[in-house]
Protein backbone atom coordinates (compact mmCIF):
# COMPACT_ATOMS: atom_id res chain seq x y z
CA UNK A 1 101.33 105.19 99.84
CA UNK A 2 101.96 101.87 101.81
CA UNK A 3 98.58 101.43 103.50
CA UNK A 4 95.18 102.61 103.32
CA UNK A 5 92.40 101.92 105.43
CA UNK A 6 88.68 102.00 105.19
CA UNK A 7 86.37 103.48 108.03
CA UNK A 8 82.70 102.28 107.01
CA UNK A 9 80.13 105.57 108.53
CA UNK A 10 76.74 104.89 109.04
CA UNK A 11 74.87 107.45 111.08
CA UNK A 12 78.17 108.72 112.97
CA UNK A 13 78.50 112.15 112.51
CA UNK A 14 78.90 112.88 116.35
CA UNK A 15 81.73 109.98 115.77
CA UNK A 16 83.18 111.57 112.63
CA UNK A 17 85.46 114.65 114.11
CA UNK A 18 86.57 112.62 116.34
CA UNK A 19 87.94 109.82 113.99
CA UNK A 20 89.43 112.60 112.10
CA UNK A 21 91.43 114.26 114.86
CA UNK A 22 92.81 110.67 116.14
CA UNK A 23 94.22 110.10 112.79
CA UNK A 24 95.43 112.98 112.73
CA UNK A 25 97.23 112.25 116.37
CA UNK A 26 99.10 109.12 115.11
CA UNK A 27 99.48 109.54 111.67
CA UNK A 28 102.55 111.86 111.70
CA UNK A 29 104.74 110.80 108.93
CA UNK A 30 103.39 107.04 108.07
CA UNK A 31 101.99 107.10 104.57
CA UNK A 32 98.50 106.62 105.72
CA UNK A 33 95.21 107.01 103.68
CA UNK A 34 92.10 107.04 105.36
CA UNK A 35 89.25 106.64 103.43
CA UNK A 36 85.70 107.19 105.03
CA UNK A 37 82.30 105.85 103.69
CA UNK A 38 79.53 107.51 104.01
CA UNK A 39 77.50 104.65 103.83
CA UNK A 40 73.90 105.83 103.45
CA UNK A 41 74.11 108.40 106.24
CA UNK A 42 70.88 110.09 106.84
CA UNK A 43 71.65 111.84 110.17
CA UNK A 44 73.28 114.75 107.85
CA UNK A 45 76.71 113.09 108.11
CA UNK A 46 77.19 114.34 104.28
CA UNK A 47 77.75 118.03 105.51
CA UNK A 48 80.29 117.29 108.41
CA UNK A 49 82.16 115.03 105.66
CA UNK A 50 82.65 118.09 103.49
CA UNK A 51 83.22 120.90 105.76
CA UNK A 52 86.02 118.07 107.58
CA UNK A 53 87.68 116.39 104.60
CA UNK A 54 89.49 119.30 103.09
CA UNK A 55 91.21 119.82 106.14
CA UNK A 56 92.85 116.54 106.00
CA UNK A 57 95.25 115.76 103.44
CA UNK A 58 95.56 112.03 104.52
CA UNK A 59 91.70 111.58 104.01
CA UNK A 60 89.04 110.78 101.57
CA UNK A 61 85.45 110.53 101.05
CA UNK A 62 83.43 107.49 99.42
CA UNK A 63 80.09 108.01 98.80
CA UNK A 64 77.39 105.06 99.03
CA UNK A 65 74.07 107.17 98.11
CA UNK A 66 71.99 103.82 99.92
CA UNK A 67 72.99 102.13 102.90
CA UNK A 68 73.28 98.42 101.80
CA UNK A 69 75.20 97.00 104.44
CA UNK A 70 78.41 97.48 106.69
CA UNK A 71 80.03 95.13 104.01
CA UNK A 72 79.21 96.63 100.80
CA UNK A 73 80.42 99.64 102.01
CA UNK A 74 84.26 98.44 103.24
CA UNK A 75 84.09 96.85 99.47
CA UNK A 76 83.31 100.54 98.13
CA UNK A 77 86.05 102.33 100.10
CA UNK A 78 88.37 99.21 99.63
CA UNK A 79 88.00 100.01 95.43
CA UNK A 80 89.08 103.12 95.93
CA UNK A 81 92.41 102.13 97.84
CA UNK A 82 95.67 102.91 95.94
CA UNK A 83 98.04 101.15 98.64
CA UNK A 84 100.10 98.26 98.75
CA UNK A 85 98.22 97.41 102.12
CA UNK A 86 94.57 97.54 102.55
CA UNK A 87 92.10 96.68 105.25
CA UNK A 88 89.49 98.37 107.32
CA UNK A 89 88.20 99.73 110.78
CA UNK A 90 85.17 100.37 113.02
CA UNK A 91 83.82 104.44 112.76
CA UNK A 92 82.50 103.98 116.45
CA UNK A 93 85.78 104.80 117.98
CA UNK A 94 85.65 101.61 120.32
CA UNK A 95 88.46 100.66 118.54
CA UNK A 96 91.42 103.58 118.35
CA UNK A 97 93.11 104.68 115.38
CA UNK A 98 96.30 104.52 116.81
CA UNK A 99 95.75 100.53 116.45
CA UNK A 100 96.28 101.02 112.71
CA UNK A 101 99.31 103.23 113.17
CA UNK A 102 100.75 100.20 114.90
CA UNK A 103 99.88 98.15 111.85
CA UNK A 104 101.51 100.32 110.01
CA UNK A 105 105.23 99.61 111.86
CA UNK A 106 104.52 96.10 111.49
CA UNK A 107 104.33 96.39 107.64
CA UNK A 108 107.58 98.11 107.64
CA UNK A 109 109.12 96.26 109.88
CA UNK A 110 108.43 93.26 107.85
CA UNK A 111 108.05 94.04 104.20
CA UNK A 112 111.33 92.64 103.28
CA UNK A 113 110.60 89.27 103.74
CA UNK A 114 107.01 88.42 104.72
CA UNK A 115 104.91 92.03 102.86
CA UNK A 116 102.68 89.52 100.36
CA UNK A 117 102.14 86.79 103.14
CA UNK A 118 100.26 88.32 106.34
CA UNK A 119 96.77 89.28 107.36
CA UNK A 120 96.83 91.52 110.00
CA UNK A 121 93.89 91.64 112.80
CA UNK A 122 93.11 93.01 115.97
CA UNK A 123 92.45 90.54 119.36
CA UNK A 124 90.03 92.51 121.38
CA UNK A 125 91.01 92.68 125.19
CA UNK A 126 88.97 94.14 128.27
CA UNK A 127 85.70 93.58 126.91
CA UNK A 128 82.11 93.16 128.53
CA UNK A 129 82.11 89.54 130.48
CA UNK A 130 78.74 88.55 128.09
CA UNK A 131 80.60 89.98 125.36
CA UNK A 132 83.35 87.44 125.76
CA UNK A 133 80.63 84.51 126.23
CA UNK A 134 79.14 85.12 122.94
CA UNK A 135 82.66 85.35 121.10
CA UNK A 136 83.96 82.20 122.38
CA UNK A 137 80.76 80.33 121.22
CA UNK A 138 81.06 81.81 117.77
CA UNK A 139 84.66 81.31 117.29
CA UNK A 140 84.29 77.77 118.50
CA UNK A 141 81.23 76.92 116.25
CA UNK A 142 82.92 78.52 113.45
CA UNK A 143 86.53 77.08 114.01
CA UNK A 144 84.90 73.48 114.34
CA UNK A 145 82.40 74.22 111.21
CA UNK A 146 84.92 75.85 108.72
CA UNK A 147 87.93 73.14 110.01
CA UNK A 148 90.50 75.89 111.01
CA UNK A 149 91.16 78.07 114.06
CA UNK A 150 88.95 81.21 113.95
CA UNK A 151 89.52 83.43 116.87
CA UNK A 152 87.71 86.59 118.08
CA UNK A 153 86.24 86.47 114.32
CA UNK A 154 84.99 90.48 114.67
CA UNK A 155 88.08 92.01 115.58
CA UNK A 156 89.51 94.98 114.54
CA UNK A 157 91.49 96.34 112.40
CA UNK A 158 91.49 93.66 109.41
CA UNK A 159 94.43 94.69 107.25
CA UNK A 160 96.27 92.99 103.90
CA UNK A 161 98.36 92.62 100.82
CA UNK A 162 95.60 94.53 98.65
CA UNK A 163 97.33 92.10 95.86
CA UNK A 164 94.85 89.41 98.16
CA UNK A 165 91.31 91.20 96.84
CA UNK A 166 92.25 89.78 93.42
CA UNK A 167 91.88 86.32 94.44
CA UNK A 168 88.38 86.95 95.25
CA UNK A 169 85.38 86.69 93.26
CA UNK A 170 82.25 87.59 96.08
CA UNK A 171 81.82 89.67 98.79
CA UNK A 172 78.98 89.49 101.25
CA UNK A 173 77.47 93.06 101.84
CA UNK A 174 76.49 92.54 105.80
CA UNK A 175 78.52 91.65 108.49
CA UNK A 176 79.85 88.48 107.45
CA UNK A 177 82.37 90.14 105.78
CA UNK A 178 84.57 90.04 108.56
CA UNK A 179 83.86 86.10 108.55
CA UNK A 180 84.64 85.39 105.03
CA UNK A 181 88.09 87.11 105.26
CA UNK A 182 89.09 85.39 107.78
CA UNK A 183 88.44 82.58 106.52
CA UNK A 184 89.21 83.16 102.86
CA UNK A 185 92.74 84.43 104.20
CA UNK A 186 93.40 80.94 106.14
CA UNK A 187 92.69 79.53 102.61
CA UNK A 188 94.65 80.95 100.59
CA UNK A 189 97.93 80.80 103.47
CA UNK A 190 98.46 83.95 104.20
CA UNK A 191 99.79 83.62 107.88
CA UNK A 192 97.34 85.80 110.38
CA UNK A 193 99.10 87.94 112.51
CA UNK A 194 97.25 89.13 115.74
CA UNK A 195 97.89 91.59 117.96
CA UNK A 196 95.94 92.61 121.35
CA UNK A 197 93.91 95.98 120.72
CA UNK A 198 91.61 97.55 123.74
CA UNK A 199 87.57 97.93 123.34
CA UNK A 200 86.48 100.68 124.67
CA UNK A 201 82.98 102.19 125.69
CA UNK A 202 81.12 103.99 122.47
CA UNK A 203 81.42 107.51 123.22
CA UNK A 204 78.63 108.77 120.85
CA UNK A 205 75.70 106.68 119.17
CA UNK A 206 74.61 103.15 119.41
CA UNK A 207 76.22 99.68 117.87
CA UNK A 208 74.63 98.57 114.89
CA UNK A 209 75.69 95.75 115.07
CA UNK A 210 76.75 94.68 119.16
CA UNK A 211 73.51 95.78 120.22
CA UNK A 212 73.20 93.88 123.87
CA UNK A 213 69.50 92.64 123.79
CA UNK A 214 69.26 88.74 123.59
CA UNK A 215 67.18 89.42 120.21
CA UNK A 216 69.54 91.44 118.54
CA UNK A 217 71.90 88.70 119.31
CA UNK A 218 69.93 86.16 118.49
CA UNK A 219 69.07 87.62 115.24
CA UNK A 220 73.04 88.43 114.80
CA UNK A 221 73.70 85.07 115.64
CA UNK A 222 71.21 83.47 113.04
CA UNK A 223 72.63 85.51 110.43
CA UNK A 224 76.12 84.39 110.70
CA UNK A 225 75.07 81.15 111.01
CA UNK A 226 73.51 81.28 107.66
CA UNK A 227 76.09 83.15 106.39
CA UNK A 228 78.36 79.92 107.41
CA UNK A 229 76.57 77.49 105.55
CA UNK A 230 76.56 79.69 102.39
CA UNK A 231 79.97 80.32 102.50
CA UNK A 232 80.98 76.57 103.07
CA UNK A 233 78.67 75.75 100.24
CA UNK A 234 80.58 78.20 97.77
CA UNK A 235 83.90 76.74 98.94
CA UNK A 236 83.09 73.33 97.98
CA UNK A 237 81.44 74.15 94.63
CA UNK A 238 85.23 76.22 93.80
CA UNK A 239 86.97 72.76 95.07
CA UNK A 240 85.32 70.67 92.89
């Protein structure tokens, strides 16, 4: 198995055959896992993970019996990896699983010489003209706060040297996680690799996370920053 991949599911199971199928699609021969969490599903996703899961031999189920938090649940799934490459993507389908095949090429193509050294992540093109607005803001903020260049920070997929998840001690069980990769991987110099992905419309559901009202940004917004200043704090306590 070279890579595996986590798909975090909360409340998707509209989204769930779908993600299956498109796997199934681009998959062919790469040695693919896919591991999907049910993160604390209470739409009934539990029953269309069992009836689907058996059908696919390149998928698995990980259980979270309460929803914690999108982050908590990548760490589940990522504990459960057996690959030499790890990472995860969005359940929504806004972002296709195809873009993972393609990570997947990469990794072979390079493995020879550069397989402990890269972080892998998406750079999100033809998105929503506010949505675009509100990245820039963050990733400048963020670059200027943490001292590196931090790009597009939610992107997807995030994928890396699973040998990387032993150098780390803490996990944040939100949405920060995505944050404190990124940054944790400019740290520790592995070189980020990025490669331009589409963002497409959800088909089925709602965000919940990109929801588009000012205070659902706001409030997204006031979490990361938070998030920042713990993180930076926890960085400076390890340097000393």
């Amino acid at each position: 198995m070279t890579l595996s991949v986590v798909v975090p599911c909360y409340n998707e199971k509209e989204n769930i055959p779908l993600i299956l199928n498109r796997f199934s699609e681009v998959i062919n021969t790469r040695s693919i896992e896919v591991i999907l969490v049910n993160n604390g599903s209470t739409d009934g996703s539990e029953e269309i993970f069992n009836n689907l899961i058996p059908k696919y031999n390149f998928a698995k189920l990980v259980t979270v019996p309460v929803n914690r938090g999108y982050g908590f649940g990548i760490v589940a799934g990522l504990k459960s990896a057996h690959a030499e490459y790890v990472g995860w993507t969005h359940a929504d389908m806004q972002t296709d699983p195809n873009d993972v095949a393609r990570v997947y090429d990469l990794i072979k193509d390079n493995k020879t010489t550069h397989f402990d050294s890269i972080y892998y992540k998406g750079l999100r093109k033809k998105r929503p003209f506010l949505d675009v607005i509100f990245t820039v803001g963050m990733s400048l903020y963020e670059s200027i706060y943490f001292k590196m260049r931090l790009w597009d920070i939610n992107a997807q997929p995030n994928i890396f040297p699973k040998s990387f998840l032993d150098d780390l001690t803490y996990f944040p069980d939100d949405f920060s996680l995505d944050l404190y990769m990124y940054v944790m991987a400019k740290k520790h110099e592995l070189k980020v690799k990025r490669f331009d992905v589409l963002f497409t419309d959800r088909i089925h559901g709602t965000s919940k996370w990109n929801d588009q009202t000012f205070k659902a940004k706001w409030k997204f917004i006031k979490r990361t920053l938070s998030f920042s200043r713990l993180l930076k704090s926890k960085l400076a306590s390890t340097v000393k």
